[in-house]
N, C-alpha and C. Protein backbone atom coordinates (compact mmCIF):
# COMPACT_ATOMS: atom_id res chain seq x y z
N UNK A 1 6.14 -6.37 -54.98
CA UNK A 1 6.27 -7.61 -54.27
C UNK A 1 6.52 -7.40 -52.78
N UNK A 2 7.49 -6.48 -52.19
CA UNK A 2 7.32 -6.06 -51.21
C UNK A 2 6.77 -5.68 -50.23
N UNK A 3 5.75 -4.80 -50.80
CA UNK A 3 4.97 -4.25 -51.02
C UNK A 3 3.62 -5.15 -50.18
N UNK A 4 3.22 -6.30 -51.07
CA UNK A 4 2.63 -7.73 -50.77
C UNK A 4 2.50 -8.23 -49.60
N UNK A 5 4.31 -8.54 -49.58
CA UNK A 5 5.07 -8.87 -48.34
C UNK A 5 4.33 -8.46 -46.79
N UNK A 6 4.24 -7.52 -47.12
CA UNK A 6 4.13 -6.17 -46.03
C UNK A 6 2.61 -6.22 -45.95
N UNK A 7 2.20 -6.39 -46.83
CA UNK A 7 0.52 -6.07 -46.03
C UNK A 7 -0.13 -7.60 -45.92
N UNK A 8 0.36 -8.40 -46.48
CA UNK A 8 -0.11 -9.88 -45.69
C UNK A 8 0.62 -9.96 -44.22
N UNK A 9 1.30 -9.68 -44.01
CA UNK A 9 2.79 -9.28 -42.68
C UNK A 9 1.34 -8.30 -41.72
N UNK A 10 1.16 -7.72 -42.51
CA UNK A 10 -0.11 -6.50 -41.75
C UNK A 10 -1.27 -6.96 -41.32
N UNK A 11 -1.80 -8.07 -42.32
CA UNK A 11 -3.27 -8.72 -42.20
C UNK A 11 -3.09 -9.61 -41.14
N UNK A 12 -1.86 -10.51 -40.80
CA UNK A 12 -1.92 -11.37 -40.19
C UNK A 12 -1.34 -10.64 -38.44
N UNK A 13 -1.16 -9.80 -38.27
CA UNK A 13 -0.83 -9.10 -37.23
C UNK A 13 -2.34 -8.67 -36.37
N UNK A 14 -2.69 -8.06 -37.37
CA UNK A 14 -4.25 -7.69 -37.20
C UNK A 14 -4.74 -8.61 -36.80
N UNK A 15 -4.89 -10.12 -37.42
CA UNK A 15 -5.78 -10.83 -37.19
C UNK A 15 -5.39 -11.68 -35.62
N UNK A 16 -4.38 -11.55 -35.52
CA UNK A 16 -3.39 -11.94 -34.14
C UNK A 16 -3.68 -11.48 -33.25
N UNK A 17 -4.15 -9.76 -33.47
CA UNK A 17 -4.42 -8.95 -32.28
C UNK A 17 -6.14 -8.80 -32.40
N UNK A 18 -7.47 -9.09 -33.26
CA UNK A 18 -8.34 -9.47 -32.78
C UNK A 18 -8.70 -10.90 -32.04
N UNK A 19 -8.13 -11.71 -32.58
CA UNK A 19 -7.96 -13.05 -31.86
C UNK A 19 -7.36 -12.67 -30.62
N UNK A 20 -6.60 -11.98 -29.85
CA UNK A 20 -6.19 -12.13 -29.06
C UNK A 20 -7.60 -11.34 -28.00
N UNK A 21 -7.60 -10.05 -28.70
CA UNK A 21 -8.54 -9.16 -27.95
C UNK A 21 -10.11 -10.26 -27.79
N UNK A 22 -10.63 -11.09 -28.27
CA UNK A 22 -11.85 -11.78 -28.28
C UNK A 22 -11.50 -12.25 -27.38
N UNK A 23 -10.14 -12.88 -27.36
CA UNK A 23 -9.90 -14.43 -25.98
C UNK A 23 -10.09 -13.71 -24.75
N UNK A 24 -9.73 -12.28 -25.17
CA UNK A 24 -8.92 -11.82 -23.62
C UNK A 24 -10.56 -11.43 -23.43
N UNK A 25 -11.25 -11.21 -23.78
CA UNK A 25 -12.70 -11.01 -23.27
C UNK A 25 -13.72 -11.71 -23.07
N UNK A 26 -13.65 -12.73 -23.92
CA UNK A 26 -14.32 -14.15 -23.69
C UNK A 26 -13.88 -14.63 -22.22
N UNK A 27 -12.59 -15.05 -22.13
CA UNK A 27 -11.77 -14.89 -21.00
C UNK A 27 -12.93 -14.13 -19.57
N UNK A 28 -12.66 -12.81 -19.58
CA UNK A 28 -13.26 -12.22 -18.99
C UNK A 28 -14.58 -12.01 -18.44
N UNK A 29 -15.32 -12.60 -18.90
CA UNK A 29 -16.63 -12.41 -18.99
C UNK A 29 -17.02 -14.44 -18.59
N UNK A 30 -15.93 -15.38 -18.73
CA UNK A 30 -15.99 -16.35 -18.41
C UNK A 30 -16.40 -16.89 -16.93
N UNK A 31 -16.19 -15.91 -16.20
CA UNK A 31 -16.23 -16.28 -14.91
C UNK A 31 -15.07 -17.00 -14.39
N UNK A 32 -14.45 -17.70 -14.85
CA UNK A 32 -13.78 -18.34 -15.00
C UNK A 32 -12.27 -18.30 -13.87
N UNK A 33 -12.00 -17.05 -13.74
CA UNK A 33 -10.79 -16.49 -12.63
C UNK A 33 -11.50 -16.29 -11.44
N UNK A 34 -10.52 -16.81 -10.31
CA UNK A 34 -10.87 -16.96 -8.84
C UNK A 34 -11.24 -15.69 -8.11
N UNK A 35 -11.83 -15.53 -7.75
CA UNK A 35 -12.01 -13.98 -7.22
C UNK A 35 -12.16 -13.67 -5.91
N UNK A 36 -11.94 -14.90 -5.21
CA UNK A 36 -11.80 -15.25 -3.98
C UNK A 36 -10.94 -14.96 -3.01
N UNK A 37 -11.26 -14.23 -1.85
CA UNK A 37 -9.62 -13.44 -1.05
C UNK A 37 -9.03 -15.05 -0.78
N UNK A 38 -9.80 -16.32 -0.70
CA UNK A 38 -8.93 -17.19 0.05
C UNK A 38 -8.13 -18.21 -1.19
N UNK A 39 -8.72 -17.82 -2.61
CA UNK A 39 -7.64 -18.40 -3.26
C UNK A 39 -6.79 -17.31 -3.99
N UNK A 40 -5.01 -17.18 -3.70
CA UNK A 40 -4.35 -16.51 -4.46
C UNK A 40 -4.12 -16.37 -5.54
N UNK A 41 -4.21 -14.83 -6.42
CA UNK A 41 -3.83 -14.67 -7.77
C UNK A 41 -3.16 -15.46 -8.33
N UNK A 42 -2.33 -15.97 -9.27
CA UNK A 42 -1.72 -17.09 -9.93
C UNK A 42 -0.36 -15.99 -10.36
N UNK A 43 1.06 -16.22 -10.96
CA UNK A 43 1.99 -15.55 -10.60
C UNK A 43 1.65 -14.64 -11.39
N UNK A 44 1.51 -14.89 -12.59
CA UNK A 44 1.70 -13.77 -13.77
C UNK A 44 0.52 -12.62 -13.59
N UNK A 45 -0.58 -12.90 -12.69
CA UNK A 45 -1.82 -11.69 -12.34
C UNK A 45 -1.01 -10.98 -11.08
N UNK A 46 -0.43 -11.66 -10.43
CA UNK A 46 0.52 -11.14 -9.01
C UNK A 46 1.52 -10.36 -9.57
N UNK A 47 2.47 -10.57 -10.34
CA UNK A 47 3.31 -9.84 -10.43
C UNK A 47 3.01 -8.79 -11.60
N UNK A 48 1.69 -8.60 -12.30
CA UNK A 48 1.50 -7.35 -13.19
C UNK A 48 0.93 -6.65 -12.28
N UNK A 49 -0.21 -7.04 -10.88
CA UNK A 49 -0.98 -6.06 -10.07
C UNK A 49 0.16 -5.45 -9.25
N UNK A 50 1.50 -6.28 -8.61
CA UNK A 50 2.50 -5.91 -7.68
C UNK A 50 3.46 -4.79 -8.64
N UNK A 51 3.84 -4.98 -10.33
CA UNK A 51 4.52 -4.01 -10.85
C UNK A 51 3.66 -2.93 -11.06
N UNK A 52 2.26 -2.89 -11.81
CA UNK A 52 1.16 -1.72 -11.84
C UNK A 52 1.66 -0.68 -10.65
N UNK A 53 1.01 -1.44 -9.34
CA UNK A 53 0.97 -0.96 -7.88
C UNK A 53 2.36 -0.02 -7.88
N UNK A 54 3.39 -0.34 -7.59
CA UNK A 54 4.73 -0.24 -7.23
C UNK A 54 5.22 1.29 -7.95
N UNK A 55 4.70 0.71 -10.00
CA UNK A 55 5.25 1.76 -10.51
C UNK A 55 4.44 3.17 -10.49
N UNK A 56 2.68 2.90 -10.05
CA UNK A 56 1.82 4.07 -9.81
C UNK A 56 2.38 4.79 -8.69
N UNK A 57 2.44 4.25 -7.89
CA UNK A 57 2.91 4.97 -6.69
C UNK A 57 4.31 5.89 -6.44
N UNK A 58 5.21 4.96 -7.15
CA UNK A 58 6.81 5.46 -7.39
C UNK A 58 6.22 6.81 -8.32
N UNK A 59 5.75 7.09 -9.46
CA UNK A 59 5.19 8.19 -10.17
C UNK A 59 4.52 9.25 -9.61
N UNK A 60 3.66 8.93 -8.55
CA UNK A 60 2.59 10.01 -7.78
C UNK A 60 3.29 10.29 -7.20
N UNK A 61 4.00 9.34 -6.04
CA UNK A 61 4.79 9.90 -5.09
C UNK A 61 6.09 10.86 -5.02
N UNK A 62 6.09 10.74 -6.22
CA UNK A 62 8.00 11.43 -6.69
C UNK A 62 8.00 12.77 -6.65
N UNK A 63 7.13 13.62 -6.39
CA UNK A 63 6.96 15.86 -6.21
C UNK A 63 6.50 15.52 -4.79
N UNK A 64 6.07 14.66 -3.58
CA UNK A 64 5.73 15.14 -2.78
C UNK A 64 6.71 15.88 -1.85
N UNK A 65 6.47 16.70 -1.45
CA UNK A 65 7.68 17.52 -0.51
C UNK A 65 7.40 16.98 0.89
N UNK A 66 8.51 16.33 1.14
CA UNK A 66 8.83 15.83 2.70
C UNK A 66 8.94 16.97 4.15
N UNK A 67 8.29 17.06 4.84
CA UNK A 67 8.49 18.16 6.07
C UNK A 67 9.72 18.21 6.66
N UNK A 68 10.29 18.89 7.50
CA UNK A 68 11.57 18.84 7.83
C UNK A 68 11.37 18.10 9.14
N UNK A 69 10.10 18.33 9.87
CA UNK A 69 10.17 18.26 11.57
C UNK A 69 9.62 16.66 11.31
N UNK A 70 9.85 15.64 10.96
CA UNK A 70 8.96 14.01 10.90
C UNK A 70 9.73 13.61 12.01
N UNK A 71 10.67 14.28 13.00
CA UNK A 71 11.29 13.18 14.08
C UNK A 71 10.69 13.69 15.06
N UNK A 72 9.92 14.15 14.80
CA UNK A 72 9.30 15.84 16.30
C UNK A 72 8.64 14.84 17.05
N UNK A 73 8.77 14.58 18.60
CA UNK A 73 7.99 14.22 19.27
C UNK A 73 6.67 14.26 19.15
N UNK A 74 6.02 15.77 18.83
CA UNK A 74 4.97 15.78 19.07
C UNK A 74 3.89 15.09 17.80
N UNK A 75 4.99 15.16 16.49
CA UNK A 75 4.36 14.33 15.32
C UNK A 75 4.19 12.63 15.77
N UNK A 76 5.19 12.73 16.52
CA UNK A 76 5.18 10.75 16.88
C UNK A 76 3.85 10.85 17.98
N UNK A 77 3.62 11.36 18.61
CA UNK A 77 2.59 11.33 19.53
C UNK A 77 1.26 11.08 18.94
N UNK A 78 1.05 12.44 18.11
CA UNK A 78 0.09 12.29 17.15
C UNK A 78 -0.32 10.78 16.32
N UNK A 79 0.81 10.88 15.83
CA UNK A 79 0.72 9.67 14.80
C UNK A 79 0.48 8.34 15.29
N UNK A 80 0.88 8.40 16.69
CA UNK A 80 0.61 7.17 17.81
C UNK A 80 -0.64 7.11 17.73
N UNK A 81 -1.90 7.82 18.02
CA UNK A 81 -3.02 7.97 18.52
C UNK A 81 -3.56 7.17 17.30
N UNK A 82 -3.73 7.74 15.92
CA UNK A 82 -4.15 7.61 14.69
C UNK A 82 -3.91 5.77 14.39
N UNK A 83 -2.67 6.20 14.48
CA UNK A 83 -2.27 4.64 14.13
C UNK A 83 -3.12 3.41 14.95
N UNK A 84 -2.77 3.46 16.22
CA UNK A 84 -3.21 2.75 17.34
C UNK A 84 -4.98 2.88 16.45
N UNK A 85 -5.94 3.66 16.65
CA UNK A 85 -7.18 3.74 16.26
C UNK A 85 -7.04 3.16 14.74
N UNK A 86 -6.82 3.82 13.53
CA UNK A 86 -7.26 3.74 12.37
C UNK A 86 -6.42 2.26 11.59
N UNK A 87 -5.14 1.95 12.37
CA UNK A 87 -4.40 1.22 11.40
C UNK A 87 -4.03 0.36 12.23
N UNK A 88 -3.94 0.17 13.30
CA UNK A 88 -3.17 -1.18 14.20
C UNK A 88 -4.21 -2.77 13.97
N UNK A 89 -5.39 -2.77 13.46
CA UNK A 89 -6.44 -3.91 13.29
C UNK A 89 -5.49 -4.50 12.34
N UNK A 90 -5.19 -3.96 10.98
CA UNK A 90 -4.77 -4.44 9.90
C UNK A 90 -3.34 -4.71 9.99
N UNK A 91 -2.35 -3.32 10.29
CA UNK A 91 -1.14 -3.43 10.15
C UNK A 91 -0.59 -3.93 11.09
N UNK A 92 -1.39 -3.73 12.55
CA UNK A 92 -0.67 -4.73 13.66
C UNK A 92 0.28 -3.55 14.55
N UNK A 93 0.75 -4.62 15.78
CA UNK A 93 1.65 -3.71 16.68
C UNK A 93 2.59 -4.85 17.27
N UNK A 94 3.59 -3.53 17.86
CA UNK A 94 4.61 -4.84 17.97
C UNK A 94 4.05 -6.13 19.23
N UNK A 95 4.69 -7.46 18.86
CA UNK A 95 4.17 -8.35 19.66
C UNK A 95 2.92 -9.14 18.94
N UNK A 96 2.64 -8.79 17.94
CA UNK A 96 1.65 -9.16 17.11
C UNK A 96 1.93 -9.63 15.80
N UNK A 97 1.80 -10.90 15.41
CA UNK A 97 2.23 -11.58 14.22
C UNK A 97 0.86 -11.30 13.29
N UNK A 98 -0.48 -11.65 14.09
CA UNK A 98 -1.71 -11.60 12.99
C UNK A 98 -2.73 -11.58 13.81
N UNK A 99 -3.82 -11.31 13.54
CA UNK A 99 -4.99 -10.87 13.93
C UNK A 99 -6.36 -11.91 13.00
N UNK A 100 -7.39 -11.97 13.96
CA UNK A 100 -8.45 -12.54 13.45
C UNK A 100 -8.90 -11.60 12.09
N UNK A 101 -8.66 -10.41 11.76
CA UNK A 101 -8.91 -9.90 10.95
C UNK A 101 -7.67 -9.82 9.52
N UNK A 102 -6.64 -10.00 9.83
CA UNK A 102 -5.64 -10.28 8.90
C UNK A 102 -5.77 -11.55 8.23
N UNK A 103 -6.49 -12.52 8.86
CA UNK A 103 -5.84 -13.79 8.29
C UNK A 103 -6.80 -14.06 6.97
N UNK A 104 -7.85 -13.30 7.03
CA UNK A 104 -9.00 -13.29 5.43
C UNK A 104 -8.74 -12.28 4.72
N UNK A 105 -7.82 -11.40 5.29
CA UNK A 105 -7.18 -10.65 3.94
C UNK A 105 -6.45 -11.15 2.91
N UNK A 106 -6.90 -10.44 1.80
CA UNK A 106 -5.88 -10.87 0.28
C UNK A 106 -5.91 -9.74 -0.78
N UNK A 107 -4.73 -9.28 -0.75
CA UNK A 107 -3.58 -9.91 -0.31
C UNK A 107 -3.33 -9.23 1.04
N UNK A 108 -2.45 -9.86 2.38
CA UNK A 108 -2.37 -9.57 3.20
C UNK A 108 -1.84 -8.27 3.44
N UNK A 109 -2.01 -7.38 4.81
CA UNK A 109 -1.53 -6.21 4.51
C UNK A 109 -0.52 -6.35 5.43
N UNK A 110 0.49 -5.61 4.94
CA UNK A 110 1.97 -5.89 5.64
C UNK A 110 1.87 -5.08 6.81
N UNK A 111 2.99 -6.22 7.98
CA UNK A 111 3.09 -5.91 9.06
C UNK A 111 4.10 -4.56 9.64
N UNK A 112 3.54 -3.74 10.02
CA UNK A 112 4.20 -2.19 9.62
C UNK A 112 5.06 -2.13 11.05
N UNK A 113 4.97 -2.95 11.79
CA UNK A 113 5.45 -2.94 13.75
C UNK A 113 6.50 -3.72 12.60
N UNK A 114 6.82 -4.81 11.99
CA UNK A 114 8.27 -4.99 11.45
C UNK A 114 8.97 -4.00 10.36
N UNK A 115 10.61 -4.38 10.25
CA UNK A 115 11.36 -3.25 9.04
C UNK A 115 10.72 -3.28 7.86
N UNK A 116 10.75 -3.10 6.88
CA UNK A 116 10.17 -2.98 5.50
C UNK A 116 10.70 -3.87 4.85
N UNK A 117 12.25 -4.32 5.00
CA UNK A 117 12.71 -5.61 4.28
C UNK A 117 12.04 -6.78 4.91
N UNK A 118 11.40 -7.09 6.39
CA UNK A 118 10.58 -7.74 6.82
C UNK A 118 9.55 -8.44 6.31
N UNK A 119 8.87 -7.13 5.86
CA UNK A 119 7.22 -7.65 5.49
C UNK A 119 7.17 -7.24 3.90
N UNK A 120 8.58 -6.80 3.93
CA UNK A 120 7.89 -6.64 1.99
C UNK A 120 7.36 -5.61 0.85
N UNK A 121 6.89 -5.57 1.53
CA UNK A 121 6.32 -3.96 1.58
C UNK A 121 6.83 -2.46 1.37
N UNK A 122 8.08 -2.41 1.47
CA UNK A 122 9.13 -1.57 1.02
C UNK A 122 9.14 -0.60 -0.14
N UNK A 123 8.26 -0.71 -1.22
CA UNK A 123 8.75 -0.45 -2.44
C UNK A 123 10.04 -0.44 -3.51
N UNK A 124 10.84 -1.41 -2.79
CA UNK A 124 12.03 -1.80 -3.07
C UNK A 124 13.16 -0.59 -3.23
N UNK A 125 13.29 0.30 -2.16
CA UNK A 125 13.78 1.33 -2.65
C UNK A 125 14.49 1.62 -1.35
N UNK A 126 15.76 2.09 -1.84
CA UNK A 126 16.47 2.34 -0.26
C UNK A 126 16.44 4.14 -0.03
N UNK A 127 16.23 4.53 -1.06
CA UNK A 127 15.90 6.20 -0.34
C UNK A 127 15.27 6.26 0.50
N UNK A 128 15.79 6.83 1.74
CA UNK A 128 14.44 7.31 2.43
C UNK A 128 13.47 8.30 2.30
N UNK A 129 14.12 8.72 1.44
CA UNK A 129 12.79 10.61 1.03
C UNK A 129 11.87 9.42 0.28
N UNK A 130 12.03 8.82 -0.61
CA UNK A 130 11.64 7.58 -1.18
C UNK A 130 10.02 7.05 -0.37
N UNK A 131 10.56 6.59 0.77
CA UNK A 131 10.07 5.39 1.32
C UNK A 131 8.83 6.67 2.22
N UNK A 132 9.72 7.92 2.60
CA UNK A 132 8.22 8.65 3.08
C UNK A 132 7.38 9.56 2.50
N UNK A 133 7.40 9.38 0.91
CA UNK A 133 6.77 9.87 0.26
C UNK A 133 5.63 8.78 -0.52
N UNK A 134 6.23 8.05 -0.46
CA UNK A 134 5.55 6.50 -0.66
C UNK A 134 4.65 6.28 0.64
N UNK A 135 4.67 6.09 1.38
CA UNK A 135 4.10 5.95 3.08
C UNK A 135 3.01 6.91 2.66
N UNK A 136 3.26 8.40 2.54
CA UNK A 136 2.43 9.81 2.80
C UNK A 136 1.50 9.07 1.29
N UNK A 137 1.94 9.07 0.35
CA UNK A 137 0.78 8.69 -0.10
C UNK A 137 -0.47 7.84 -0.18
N UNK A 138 0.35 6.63 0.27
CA UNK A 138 -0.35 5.62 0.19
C UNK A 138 -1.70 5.67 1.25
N UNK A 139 -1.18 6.30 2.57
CA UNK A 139 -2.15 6.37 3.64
C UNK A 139 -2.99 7.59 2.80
N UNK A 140 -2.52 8.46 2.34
CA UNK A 140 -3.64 9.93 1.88
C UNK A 140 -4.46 9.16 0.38
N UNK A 141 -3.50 8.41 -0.38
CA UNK A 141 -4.84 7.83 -1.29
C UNK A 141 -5.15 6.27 -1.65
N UNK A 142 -5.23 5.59 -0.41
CA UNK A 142 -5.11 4.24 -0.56
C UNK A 142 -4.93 3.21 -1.58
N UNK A 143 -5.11 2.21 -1.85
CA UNK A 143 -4.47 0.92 -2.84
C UNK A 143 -6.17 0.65 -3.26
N UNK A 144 -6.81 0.38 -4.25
CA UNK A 144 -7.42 0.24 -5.39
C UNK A 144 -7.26 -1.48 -4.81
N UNK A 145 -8.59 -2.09 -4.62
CA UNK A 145 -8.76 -3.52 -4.17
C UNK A 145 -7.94 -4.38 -3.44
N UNK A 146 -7.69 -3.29 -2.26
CA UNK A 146 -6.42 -4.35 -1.50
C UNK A 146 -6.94 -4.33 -0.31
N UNK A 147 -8.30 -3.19 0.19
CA UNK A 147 -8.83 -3.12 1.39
C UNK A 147 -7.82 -1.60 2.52
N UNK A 148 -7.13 -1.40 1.45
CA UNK A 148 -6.13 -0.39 2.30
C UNK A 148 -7.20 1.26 1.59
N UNK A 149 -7.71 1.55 2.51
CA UNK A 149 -8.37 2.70 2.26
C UNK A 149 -7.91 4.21 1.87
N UNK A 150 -8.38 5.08 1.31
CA UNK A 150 -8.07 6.87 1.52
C UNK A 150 -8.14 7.28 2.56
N UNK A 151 -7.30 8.00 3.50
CA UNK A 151 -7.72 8.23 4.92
C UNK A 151 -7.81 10.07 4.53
N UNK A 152 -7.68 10.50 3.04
CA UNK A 152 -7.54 11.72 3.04
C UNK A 152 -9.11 12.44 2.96
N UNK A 153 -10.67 11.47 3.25
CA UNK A 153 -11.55 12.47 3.11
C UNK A 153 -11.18 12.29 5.12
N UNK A 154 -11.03 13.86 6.40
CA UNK A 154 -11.62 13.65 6.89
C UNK A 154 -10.05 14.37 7.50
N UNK A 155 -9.22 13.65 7.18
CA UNK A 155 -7.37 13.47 7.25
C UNK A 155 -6.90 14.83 6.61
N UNK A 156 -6.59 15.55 7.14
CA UNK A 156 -5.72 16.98 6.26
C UNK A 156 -3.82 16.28 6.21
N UNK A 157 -3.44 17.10 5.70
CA UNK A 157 -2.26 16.35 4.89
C UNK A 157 -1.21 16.28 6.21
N UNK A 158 -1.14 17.38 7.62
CA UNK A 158 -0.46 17.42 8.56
C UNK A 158 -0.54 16.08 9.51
N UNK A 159 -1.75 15.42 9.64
CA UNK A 159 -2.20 14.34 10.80
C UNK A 159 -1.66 13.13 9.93
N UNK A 160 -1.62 13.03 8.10
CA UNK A 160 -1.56 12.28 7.50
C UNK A 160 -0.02 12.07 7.51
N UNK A 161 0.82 13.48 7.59
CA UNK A 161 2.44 13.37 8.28
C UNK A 161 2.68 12.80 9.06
N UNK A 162 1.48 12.52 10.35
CA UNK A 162 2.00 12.63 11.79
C UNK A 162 1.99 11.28 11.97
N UNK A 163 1.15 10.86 10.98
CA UNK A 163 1.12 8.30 11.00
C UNK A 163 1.79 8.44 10.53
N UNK A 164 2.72 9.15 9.33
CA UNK A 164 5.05 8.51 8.53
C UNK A 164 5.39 8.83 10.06
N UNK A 165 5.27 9.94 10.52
CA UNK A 165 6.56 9.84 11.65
C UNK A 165 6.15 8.63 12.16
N UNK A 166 5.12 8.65 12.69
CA UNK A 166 4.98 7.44 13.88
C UNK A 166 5.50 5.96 12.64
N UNK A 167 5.42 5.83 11.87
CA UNK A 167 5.92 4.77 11.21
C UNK A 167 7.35 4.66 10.99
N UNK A 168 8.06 5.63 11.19
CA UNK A 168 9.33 5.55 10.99
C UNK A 168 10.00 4.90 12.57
N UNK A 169 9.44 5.14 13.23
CA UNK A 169 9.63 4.90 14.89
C UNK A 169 9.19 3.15 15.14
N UNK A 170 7.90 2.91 14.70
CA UNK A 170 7.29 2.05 14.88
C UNK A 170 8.03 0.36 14.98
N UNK A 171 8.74 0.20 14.09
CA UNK A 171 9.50 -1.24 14.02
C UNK A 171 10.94 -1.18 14.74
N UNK A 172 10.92 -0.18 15.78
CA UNK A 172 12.07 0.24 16.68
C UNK A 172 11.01 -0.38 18.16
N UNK A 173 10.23 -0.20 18.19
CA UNK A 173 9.33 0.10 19.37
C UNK A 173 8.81 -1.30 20.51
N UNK A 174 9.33 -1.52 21.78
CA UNK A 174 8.64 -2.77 21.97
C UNK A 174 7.08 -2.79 22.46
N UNK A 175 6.40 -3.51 23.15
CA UNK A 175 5.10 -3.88 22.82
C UNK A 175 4.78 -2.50 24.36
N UNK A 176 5.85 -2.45 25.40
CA UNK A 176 5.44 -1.60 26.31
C UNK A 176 5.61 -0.20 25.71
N UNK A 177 6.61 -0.12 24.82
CA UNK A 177 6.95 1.71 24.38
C UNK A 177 5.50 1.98 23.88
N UNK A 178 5.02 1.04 23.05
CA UNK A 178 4.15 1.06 21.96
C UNK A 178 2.38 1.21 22.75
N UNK A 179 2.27 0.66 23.68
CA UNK A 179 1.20 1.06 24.57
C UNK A 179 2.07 2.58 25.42
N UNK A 180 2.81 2.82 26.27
CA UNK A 180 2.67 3.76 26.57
C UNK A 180 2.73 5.10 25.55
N UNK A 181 3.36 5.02 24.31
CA UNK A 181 3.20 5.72 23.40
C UNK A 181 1.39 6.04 23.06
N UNK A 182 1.03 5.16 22.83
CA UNK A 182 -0.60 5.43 22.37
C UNK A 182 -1.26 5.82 23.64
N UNK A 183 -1.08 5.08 24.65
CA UNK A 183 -2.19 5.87 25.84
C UNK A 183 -1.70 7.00 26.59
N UNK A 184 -0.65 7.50 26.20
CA UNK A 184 -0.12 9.14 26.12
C UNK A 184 -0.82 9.93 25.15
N UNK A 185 -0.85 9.34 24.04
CA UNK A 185 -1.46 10.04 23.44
C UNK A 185 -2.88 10.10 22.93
N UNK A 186 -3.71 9.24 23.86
CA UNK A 186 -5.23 9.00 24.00
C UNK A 186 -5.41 10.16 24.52
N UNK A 187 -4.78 9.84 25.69
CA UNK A 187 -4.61 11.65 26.85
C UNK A 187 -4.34 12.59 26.63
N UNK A 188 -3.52 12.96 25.51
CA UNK A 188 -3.18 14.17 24.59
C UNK A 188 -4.45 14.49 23.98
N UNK A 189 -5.18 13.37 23.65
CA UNK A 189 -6.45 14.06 22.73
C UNK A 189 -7.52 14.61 23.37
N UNK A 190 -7.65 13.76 24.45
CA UNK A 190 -8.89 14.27 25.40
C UNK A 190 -8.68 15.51 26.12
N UNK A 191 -7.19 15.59 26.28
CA UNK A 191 -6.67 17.06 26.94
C UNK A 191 -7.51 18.05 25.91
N UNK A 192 -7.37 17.76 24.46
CA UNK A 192 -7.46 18.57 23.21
C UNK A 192 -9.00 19.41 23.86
N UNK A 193 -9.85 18.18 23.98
CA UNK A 193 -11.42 18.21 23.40
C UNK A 193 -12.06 19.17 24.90
């Protein structure tokens, strides 16, 4: 009798979880979900893509070994140049709330010239070995449909150091440090070439 119990208990579980698996693909194949950068995910797609996101990264990021020298002038210099070129359109600089190019992003990409409790963006984590191992990755293997790219084909892992330093500096910086910082180091490069 138990026995019984237990495998009608079984049949109807089963049948719970193909019914579910059909909807969730019918679903899918419905067209039916917005896919639109200008209409936002709905909460419960937001907060499984924001926990996914959060907890991939907290996982990858957790063996990276942090450099000792990230306050080195000459890494902030560097990282000035890069930034200013590869990342200031999206992430912005100080004096800058948004850009003709931010405002059709979705989801928006956080403003990196503010603190991290600012824009959000944080990974909710107050370590700092934390927060620049999180940073180092994210720029070396970008976010999966967010428009935030891999900068690691092209990027060796030292220049990819040298945008955390300059990010650690960055939401300290006013709009004049922040230009003479980058066109110092425009001139640093051309010195290079």
């Amino acid at each position: 009798m138990a026995a019984n119990k237990f495998l009608r208990c079984g049949k109807c579980l089963m049948i719970t979880a193909v019914v579910a698996m059909l909807g969730g693909l019918a679903f899918l194949y419905s067209g039916l979900y917005p896919m639109g950068a200008d209409v936002p995910h709905n909460g419960l797609t937001y907060w499984g893509l924001e926990t996914m996101r959060e907890r991939s990264i907290s996982r990858a990021a957790s063996t990276i070994e942090v450099p000792n020298d990230l306050a080195s002038s000459e890494r902030l210099l560097k990282g000035a140049a890069d930034y200013n070129a590869m990342c200031a359109s999206c992430h912005l600089q100080p004096g800058k709330n948004q850009s003709d190019f931010t405002l059709g992003l979705y989801p928006a990409p956080p403003n990196l010239a503010q603190k991290g409790d600012d824009h959000g963006h944080d990974g909710g984590h107050d370590d700092n070995t934390y927060a620049l191992q999180r940073q180092f990755w994210i720029i070396k293997h970008g976010i999966k449909a967010s428009g935030m790219p891999s900068w690691a084909p092209g990027h060796d892992d030292e220049r990819i150091w040298n945008m955390v330093s300059f990010l650690q500096r960055l939401p300290e910086l006013s709009t004049g440090q922040y230009q003479v910082l980058t066109a110092r180091s425009d001139n640093t490069k051309k010195q290079e070439h």
